[in-house]
Protein backbone atom coordinates (compact mmCIF):
# COMPACT_ATOMS: atom_id res chain seq x y z
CA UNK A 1 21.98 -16.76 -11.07
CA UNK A 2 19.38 -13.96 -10.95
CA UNK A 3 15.99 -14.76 -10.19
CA UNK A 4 13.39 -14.80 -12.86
CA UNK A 5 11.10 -12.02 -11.34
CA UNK A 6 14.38 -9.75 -11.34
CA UNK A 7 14.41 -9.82 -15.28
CA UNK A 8 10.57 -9.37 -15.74
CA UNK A 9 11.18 -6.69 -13.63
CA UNK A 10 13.44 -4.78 -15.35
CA UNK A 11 11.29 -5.71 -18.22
CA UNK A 12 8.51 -3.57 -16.94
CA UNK A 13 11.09 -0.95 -15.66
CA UNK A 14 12.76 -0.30 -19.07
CA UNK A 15 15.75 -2.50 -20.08
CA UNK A 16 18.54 -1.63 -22.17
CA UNK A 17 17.82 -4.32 -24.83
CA UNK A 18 14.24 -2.70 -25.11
CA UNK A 19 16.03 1.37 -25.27
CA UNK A 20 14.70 1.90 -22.04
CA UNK A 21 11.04 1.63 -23.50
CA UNK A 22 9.37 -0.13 -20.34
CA UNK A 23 7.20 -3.29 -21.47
CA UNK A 24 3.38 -4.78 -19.99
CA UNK A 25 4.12 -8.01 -19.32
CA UNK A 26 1.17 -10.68 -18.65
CA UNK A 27 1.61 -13.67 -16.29
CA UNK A 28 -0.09 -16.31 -15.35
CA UNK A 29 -0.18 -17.62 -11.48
CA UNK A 30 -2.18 -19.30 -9.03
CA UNK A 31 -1.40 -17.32 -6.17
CA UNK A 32 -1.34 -13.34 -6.69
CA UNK A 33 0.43 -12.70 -3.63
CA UNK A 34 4.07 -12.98 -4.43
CA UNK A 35 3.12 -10.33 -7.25
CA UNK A 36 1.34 -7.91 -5.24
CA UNK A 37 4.74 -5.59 -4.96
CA UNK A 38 5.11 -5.96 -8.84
CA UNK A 39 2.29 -5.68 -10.47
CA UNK A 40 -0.40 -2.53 -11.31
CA UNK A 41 -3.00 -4.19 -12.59
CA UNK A 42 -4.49 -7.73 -11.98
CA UNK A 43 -7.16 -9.36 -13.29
CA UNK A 44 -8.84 -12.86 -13.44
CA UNK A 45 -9.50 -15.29 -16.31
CA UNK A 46 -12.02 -17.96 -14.92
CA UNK A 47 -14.92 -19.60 -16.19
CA UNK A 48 -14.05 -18.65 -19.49
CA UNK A 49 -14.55 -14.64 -18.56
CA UNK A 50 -12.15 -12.26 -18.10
CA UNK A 51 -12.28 -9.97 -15.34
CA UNK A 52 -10.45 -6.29 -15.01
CA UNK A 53 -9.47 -6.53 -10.76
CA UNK A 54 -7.90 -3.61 -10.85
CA UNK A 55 -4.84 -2.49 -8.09
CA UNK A 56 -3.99 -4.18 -5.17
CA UNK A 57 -6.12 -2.55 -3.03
CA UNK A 58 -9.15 -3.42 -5.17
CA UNK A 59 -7.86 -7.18 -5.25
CA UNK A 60 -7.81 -7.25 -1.54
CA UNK A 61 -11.64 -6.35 -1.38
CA UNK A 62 -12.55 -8.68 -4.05
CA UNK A 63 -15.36 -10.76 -2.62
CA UNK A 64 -15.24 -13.23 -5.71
CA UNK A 65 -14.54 -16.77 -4.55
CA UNK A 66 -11.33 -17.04 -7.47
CA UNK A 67 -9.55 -13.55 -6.26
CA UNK A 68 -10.09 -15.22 -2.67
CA UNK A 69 -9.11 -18.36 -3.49
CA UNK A 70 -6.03 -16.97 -5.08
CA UNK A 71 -5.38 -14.81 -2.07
CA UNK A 72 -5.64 -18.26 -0.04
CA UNK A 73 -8.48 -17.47 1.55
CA UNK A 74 -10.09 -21.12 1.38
CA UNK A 75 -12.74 -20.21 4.01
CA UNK A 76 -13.86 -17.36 2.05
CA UNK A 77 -13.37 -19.17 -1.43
CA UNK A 78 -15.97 -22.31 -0.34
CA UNK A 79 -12.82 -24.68 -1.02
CA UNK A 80 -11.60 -27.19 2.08
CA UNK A 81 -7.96 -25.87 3.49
């Protein structure tokens, strides 16, 4: 059985059921870091806001308690480990 991340992907590659065409593809997760190989862009819906991250990189320097919270960074975040 292939693993779900293997189709999405391909997906985002270009897939032979889509011509080739590659696809954005938006998921939800509460930790970022198994995506961080996958992904281009990230960004954040909390409080009701939506916030552009950007790459990697500019995830990694995020200061906001969410983006370190979903980098498990509890310290940082305020939360209790």
């Amino acid at each position: 059985m292939r693993r779900p991340t293997a189709l999405l992907a391909a997906l985002a590659r270009g897939h032979p059921l889509l011509d080739e065409r590659p696809i954005t593809l938006v998921v939800s997760a509460e930790d970022f870091r198994p995506w961080h190989a996958r992904a281009t862009r990230f960004a954040l819906l909390a409080d009701r806001r939506f916030t552009v991250l950007g790459n990697w990189e500019e995830v990694e320097r995020s200061q906001a308690p969410a983006v370190r919270a979903l980098l498990g960074d509890h310290k940082l975040a305020g939360a209790k480990p």
